[in-house]
N, C-alpha and C. Protein backbone atom coordinates (compact mmCIF):
# COMPACT_ATOMS: atom_id res chain seq x y z
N UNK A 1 62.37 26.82 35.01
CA UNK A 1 61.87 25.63 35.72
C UNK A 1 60.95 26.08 36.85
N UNK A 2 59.63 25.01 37.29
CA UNK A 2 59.02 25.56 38.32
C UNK A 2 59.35 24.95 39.74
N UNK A 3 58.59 24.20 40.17
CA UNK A 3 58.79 23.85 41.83
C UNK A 3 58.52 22.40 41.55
N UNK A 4 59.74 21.87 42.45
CA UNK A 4 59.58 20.33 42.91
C UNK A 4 58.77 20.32 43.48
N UNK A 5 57.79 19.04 43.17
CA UNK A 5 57.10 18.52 44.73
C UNK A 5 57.05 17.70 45.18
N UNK A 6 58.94 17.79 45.36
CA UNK A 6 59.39 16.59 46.48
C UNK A 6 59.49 17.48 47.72
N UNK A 7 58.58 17.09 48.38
CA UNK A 7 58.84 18.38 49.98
C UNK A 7 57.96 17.62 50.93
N UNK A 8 58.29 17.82 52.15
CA UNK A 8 57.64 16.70 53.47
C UNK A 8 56.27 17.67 53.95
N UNK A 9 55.53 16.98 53.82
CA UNK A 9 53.92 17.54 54.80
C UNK A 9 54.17 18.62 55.37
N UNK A 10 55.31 18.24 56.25
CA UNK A 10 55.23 19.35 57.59
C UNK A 10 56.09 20.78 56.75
N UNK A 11 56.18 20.74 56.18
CA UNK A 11 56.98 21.90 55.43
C UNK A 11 55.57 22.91 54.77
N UNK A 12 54.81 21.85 54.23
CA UNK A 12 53.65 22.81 53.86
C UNK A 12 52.79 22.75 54.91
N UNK A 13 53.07 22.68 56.07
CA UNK A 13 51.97 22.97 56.93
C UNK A 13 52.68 24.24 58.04
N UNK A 14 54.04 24.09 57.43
CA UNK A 14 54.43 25.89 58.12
C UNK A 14 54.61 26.35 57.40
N UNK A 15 53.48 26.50 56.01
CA UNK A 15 53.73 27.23 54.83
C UNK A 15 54.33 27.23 54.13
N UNK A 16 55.42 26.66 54.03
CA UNK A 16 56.83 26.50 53.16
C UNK A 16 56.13 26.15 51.84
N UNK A 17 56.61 26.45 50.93
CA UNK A 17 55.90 26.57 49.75
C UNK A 17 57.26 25.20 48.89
N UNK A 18 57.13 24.07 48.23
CA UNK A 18 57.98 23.51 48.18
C UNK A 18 57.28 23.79 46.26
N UNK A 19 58.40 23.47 45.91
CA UNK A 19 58.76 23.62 44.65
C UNK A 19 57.89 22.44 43.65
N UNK A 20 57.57 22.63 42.37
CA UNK A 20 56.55 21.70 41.61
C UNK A 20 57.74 21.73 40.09
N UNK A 21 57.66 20.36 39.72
CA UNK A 21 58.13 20.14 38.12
C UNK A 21 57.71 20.88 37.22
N UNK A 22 56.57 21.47 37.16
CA UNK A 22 55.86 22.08 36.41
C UNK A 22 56.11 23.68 36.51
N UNK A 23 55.31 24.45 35.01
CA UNK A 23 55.45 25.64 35.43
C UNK A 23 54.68 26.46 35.73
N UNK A 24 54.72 27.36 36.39
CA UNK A 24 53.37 28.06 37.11
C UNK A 24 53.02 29.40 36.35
N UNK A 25 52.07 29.52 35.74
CA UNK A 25 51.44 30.63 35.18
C UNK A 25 50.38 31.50 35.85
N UNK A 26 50.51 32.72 36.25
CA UNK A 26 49.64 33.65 37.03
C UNK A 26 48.82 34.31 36.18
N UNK A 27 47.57 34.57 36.27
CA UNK A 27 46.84 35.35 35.28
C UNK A 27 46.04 36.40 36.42
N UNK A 28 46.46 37.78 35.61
CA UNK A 28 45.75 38.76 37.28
C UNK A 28 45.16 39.96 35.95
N UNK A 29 44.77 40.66 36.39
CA UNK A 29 44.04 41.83 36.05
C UNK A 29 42.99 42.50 37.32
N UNK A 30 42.79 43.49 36.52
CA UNK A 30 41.21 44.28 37.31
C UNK A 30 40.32 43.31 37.13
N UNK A 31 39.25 43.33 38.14
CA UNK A 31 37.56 42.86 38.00
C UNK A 31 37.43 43.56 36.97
N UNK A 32 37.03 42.91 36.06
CA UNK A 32 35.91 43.09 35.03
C UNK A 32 36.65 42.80 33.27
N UNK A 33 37.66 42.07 33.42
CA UNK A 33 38.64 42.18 32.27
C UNK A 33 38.42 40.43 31.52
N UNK A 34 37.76 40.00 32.22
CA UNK A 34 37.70 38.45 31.86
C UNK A 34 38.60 37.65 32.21
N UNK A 35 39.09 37.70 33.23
CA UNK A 35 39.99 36.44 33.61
C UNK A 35 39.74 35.19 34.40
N UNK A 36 37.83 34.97 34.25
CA UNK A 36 37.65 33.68 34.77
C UNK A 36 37.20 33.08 33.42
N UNK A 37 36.31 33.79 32.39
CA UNK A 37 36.50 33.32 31.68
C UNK A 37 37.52 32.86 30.70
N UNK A 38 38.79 33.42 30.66
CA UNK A 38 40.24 33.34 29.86
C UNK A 38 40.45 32.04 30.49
N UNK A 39 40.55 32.11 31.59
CA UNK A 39 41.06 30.99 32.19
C UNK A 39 40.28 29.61 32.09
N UNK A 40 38.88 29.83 32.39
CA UNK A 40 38.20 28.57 32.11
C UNK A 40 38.31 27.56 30.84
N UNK A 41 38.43 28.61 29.68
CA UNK A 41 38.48 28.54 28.28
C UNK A 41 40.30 27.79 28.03
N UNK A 42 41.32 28.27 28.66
CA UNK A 42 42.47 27.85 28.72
C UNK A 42 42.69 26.31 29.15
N UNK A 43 41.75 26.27 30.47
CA UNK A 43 41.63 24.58 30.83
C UNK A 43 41.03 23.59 30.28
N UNK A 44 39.92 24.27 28.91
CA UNK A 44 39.29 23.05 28.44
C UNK A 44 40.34 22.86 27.40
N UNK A 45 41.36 23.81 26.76
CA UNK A 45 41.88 23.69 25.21
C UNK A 45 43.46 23.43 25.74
N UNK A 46 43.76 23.05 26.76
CA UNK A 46 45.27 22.39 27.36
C UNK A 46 45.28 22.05 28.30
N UNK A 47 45.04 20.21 28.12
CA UNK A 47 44.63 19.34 28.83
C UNK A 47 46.01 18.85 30.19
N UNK A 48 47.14 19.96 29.35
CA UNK A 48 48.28 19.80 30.56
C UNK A 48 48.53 20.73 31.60
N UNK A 49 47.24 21.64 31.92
CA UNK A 49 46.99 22.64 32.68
C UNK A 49 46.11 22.18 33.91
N UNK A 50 46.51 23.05 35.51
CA UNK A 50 45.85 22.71 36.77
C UNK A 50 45.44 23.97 37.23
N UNK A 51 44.55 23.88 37.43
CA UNK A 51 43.74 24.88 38.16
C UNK A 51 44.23 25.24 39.64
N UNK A 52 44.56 25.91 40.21
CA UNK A 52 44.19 26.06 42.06
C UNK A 52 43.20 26.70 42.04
N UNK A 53 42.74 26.27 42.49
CA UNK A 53 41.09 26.82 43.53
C UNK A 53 41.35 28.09 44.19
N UNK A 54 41.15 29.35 43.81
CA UNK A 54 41.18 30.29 45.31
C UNK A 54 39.87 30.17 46.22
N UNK A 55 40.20 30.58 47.45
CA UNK A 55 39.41 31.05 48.15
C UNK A 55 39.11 32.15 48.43
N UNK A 56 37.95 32.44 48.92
CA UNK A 56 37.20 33.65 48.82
C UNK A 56 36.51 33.97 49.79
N UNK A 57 36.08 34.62 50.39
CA UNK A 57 35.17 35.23 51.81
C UNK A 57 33.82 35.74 50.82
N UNK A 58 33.98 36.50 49.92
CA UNK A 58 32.74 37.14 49.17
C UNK A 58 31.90 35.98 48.88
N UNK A 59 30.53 36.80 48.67
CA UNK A 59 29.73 35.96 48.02
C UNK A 59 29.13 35.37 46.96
N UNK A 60 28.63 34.70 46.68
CA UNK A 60 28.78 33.74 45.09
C UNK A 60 27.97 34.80 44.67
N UNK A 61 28.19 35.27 43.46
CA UNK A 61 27.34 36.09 42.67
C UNK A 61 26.31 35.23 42.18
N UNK A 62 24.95 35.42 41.92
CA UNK A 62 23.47 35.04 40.64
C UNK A 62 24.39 34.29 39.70
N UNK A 63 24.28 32.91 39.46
CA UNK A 63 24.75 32.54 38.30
C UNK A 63 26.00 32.11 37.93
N UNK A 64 26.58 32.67 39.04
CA UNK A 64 28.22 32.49 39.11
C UNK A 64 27.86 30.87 39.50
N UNK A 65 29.02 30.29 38.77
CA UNK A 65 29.23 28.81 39.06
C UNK A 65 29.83 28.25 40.70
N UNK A 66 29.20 27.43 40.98
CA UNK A 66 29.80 26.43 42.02
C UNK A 66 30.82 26.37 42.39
N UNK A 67 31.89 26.28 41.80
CA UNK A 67 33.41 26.22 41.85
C UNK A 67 34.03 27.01 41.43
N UNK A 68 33.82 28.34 41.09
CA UNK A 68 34.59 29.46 40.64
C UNK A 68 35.46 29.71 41.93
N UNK A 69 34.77 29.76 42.77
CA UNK A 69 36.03 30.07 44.13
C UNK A 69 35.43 29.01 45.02
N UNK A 70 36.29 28.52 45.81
CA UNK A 70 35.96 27.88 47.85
C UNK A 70 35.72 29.08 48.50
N UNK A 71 33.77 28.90 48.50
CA UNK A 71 33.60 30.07 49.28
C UNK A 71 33.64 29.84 50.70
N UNK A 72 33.98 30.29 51.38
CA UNK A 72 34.71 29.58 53.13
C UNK A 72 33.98 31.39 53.70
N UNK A 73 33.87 30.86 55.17
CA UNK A 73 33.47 32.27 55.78
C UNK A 73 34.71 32.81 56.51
N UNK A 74 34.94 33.86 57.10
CA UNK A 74 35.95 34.97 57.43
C UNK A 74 37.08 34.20 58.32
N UNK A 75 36.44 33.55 59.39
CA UNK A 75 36.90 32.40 60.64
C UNK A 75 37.33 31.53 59.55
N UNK A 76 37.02 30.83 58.81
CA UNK A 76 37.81 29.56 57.76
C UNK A 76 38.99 30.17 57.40
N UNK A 77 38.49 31.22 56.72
CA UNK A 77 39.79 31.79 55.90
C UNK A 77 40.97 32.26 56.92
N UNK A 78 40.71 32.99 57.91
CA UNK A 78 41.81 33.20 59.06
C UNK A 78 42.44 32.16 59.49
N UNK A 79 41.76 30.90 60.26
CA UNK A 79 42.24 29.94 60.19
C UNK A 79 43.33 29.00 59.30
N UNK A 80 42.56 29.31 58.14
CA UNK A 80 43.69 28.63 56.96
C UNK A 80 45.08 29.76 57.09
N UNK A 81 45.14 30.98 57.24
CA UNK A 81 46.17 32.10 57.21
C UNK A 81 46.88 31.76 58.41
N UNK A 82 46.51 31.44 59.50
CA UNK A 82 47.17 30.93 60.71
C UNK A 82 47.86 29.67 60.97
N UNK A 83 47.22 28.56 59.73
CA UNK A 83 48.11 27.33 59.80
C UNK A 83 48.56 27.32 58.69
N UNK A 84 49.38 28.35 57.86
CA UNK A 84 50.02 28.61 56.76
C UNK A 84 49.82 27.69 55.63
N UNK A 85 48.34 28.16 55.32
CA UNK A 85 47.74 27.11 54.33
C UNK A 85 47.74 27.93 52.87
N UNK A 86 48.22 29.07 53.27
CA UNK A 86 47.87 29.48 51.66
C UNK A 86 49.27 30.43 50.61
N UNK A 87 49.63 30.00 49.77
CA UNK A 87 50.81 30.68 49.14
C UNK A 87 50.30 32.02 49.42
N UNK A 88 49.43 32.70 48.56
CA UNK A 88 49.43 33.67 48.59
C UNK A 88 47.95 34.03 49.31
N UNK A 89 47.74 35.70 49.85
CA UNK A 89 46.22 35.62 50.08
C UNK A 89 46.44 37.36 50.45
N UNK A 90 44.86 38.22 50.37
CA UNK A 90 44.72 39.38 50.11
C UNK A 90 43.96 39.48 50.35
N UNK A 91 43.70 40.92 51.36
CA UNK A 91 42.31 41.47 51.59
C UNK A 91 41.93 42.73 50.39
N UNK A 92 40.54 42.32 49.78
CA UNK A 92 40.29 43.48 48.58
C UNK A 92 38.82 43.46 48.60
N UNK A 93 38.95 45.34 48.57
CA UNK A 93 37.78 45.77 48.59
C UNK A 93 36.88 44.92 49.79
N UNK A 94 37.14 44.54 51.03
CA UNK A 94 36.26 44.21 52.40
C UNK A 94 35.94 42.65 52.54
N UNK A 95 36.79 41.60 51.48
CA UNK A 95 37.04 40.54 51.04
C UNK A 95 38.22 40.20 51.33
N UNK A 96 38.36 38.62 52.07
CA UNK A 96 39.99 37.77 51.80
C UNK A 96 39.32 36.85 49.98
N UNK A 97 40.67 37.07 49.81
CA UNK A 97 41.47 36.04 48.38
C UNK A 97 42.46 35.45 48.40
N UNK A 98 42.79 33.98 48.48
CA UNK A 98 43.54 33.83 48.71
C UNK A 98 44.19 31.81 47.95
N UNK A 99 45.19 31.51 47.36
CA UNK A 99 45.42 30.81 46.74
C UNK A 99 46.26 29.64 47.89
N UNK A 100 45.49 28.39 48.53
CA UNK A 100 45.88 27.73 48.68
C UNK A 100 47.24 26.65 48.50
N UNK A 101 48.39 26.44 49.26
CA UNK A 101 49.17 25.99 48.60
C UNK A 101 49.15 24.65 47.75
N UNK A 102 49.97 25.08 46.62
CA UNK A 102 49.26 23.50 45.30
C UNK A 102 49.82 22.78 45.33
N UNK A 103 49.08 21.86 45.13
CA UNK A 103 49.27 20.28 45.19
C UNK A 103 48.85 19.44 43.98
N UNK A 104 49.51 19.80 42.36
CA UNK A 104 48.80 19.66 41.40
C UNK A 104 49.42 18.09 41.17
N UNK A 105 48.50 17.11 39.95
CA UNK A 105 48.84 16.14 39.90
C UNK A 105 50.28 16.46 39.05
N UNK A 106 51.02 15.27 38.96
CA UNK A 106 52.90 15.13 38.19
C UNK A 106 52.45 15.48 37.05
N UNK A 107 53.06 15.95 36.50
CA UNK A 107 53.09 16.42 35.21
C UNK A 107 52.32 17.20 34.59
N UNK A 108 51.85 18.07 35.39
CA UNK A 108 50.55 19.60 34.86
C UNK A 108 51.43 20.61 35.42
N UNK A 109 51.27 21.64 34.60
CA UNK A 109 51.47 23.26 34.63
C UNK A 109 50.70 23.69 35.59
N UNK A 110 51.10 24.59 36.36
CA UNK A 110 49.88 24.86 37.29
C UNK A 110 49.81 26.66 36.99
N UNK A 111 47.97 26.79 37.17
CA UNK A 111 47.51 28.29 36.88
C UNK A 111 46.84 28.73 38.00
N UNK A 112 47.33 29.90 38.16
CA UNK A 112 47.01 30.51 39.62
C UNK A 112 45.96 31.91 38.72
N UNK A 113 44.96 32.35 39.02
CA UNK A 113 44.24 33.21 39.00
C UNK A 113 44.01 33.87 40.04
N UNK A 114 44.09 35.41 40.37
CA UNK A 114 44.96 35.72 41.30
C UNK A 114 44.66 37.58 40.83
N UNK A 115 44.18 37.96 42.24
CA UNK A 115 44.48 39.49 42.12
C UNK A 115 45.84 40.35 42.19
N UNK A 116 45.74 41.23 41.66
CA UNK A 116 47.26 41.73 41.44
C UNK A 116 48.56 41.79 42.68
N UNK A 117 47.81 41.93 44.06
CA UNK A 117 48.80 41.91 44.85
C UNK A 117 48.81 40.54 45.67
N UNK A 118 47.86 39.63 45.20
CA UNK A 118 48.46 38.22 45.69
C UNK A 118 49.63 38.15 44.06
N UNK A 119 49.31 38.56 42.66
CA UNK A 119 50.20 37.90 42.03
C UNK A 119 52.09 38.75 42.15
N UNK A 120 51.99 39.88 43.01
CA UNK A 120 53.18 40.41 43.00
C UNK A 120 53.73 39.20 44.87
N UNK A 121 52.76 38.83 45.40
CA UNK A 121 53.30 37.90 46.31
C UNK A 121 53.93 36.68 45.63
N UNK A 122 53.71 36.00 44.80
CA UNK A 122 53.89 35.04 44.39
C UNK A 122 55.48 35.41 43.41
N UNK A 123 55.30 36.55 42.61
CA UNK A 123 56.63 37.00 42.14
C UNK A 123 57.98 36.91 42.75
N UNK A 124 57.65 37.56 43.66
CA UNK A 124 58.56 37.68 44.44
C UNK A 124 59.05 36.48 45.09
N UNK A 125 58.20 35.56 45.95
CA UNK A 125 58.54 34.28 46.60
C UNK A 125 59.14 33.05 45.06
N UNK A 126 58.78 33.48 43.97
CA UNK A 126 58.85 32.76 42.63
C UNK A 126 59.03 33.15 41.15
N UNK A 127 60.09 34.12 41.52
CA UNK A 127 60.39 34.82 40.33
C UNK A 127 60.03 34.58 38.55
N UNK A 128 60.49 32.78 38.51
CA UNK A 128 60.57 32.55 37.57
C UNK A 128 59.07 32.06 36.85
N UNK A 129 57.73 32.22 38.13
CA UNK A 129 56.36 32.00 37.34
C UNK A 129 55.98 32.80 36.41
N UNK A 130 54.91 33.17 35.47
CA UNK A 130 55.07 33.78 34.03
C UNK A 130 53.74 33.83 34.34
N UNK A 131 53.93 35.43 34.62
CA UNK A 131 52.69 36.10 34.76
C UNK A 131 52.12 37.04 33.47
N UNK A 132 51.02 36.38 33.86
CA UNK A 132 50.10 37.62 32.38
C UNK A 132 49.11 38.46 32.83
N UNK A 133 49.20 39.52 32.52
CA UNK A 133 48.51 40.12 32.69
C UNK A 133 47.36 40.83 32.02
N UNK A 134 45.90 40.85 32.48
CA UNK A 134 45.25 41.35 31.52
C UNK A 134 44.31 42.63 31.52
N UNK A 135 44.47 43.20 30.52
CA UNK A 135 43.65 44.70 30.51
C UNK A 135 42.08 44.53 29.75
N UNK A 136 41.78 45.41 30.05
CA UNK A 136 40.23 45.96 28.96
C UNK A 136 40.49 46.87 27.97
N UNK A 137 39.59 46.34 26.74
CA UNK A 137 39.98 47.23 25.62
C UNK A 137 39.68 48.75 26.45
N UNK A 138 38.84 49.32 27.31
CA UNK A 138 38.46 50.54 27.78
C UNK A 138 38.19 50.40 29.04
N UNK A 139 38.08 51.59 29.89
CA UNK A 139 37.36 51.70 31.10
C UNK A 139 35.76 51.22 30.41
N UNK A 140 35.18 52.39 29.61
CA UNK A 140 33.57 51.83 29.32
C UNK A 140 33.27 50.58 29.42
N UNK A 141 34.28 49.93 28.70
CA UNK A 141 33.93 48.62 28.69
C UNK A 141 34.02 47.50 29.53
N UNK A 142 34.64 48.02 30.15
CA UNK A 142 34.81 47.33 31.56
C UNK A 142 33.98 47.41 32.70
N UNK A 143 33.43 48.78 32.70
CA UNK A 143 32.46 48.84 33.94
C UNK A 143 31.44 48.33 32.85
N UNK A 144 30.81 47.87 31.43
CA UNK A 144 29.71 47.18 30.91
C UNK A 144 29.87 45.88 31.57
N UNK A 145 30.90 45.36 31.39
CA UNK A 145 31.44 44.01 31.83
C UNK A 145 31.06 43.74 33.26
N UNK A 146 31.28 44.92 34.23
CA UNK A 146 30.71 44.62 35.44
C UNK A 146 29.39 44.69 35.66
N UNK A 147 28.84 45.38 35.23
CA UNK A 147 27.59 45.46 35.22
C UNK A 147 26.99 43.88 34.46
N UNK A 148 27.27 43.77 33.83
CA UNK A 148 26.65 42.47 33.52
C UNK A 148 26.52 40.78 33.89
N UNK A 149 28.11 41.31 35.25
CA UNK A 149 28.15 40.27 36.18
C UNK A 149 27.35 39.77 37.39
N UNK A 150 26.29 41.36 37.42
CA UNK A 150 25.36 41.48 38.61
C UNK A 150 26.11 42.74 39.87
N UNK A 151 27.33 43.32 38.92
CA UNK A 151 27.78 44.30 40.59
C UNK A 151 26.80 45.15 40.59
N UNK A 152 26.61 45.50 41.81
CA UNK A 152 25.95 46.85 42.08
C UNK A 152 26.91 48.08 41.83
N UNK A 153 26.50 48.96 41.39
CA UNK A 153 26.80 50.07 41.00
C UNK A 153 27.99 50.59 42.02
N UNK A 154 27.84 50.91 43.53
CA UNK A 154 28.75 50.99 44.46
C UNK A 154 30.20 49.91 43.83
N UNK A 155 29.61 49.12 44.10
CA UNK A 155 31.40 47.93 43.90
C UNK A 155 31.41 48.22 42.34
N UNK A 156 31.04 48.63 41.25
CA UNK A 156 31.50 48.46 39.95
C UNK A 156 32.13 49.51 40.03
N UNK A 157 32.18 51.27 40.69
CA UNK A 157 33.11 52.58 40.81
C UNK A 157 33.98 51.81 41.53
N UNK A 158 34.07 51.47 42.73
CA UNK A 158 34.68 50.73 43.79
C UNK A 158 36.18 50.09 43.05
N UNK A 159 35.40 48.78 42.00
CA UNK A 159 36.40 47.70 40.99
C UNK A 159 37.47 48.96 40.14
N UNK A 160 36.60 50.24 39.56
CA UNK A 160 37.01 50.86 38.76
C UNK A 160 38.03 52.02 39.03
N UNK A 161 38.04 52.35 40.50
CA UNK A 161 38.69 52.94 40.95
C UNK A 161 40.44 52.10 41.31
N UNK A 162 39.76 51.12 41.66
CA UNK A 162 40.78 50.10 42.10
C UNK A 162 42.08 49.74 40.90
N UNK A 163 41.14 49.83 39.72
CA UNK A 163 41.91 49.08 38.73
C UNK A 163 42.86 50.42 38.56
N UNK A 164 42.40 51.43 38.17
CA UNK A 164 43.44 52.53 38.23
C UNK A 164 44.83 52.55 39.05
N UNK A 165 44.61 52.07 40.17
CA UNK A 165 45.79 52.06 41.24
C UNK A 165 46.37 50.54 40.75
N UNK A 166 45.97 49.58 40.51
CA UNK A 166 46.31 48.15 40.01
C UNK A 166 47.37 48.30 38.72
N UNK A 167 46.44 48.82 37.71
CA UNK A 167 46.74 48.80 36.46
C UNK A 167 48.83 49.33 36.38
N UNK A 168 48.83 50.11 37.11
CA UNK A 168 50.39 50.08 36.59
C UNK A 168 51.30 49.37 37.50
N UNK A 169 50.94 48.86 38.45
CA UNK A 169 51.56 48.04 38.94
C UNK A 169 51.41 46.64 38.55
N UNK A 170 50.44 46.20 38.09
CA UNK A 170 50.90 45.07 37.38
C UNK A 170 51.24 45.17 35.90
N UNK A 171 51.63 45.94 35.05
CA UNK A 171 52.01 46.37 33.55
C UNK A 171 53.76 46.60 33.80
N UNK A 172 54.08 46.73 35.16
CA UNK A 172 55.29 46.83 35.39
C UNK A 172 55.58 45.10 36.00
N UNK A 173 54.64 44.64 36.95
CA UNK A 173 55.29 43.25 37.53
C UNK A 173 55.03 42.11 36.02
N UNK A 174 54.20 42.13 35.12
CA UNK A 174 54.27 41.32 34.33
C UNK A 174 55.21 40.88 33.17
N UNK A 175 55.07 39.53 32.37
CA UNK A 175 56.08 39.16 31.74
C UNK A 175 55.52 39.53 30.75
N UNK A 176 54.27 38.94 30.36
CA UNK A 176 52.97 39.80 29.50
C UNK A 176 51.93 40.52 29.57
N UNK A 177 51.51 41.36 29.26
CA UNK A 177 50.78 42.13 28.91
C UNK A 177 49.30 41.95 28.03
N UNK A 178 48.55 41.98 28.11
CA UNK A 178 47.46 41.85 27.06
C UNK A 178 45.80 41.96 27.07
N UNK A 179 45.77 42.70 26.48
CA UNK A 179 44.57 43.49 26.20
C UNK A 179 43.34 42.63 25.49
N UNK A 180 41.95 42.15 26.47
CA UNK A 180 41.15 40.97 26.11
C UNK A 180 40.17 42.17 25.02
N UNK A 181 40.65 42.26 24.34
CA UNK A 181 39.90 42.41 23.21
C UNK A 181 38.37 42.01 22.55
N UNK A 182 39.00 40.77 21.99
CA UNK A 182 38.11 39.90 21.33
C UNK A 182 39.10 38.48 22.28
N UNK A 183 37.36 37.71 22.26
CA UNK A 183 37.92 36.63 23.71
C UNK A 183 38.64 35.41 22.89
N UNK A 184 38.72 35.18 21.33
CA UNK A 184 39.28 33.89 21.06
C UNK A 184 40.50 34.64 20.49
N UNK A 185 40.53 36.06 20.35
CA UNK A 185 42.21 36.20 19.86
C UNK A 185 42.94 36.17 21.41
N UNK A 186 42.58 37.23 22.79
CA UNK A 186 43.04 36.41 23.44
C UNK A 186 43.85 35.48 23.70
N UNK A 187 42.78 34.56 23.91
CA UNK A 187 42.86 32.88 24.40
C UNK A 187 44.09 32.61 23.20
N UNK A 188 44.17 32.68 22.22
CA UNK A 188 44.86 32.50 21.08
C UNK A 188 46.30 33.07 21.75
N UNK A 189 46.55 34.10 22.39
CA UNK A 189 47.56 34.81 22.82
C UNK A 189 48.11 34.54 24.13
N UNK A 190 47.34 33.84 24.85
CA UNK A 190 47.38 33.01 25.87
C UNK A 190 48.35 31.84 25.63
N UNK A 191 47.62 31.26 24.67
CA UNK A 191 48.20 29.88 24.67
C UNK A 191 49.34 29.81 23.93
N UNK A 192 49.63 31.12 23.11
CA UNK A 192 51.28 30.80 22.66
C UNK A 192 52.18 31.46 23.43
N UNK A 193 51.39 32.26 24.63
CA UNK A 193 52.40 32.63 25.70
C UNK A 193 52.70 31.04 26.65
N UNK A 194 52.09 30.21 26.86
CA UNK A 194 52.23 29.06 27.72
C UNK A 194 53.18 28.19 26.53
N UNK A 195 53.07 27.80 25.37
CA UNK A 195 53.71 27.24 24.72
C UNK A 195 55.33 28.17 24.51
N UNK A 196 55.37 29.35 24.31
CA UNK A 196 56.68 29.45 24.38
C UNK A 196 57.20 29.57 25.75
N UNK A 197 56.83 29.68 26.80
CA UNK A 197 57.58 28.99 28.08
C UNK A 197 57.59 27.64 28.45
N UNK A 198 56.97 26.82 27.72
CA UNK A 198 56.95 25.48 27.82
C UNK A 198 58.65 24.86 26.64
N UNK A 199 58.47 25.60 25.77
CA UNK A 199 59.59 25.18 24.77
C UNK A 199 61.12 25.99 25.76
N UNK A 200 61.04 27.05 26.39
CA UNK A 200 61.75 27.79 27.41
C UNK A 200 62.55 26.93 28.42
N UNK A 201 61.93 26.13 28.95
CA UNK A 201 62.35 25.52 29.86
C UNK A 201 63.38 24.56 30.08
């Protein structure tokens, strides 16, 4: 089961994280593994799925969409951390990330997208969310992947170094595991991980 959200204002405004009907699914990996696209692709094909918005201090990449993150500047984001506005949140690589507390409509699943050590925050405060985790068929292919997002060369060693130190710590915090391969087997692997915790419950 996930979190009621029968809980009073003032509870989420000293952070208290109050509980939702629904169940909460985390999707984390390294930069460069596809997990905005997994995820985007997940919300158009299960119409009983909610997004949270993270926020972000970085800047919108060329092309990157509008709403991929609430880009807020350094002072916003502190602010929100000071009036305990956000479940989880992380400084990475010279960047805050950080997942606002949710407020999804009754009756949606809620999906948190989420770097690896906001998703071991959320574990812990919420044991029972059902985290997936996702890999790259290769390193090569992963720094191709970055590169084709627009990183500069500096942050794509940077992402790649990172994921090394990431990578076994979330292969140990996850419920699943899975390697984006090919993007519709995936998504395919996705969605019968959400359907058998939906029949779970």
């Amino acid at each position: 089961m996930g979190w009621s959200r029968r809980c009073r204002d003032d509870a989420l405004s000293l952070g208290q994280v109050c509980s939702m009907s629904g169940l909460v699914f985390v999707v984390s990996g390294p930069g460069g593994v596809g997990k905005s696209t997994l995820v985007t692709e997940l919300m158009k094909r299960d119409p009983e799925l909610w997004l949270s918005r993270s926020w972000t201090t970085r800047e919108q990449r060329p092309g990157e969409a509008f709403d991929a993150y609430h880009f807020v500047t350094r002072a916003q984001f502190e602010a929100h951390i000071d009036a305990g506005g956000f479940l989880e949140w992380t400084s990475f690589l010279g960047n805050y990330y950080g997942t606002p507390q949710p407020n999804p409509p009754v009756g949606k699943d809620i999906v948190l997208e989420i770097e690896v050590d906001g998703a071991s925050q959320v574990k812990k405060q919420h044991p029972s969310a059902v985290l997936i985790f996702v890999l790259p068929p290769s390193r090569e292919e992963q720094r191709a992947r970055l590169n084709a997002r627009g990183d500069d060369e500096r942050k794509v060693d940077q992402r790649l170094r990172k994921a090394e130190e990431e990578e076994p710590i979330g292969i140990a915090l996850a419920d699943h595991v899975i390697v984006n391969q090919q993007l519709e087997q995936t998504i395919a692997d996705m969605l019968g991980v959400i359907s058998e915790a939906r029949r779970n419950r």
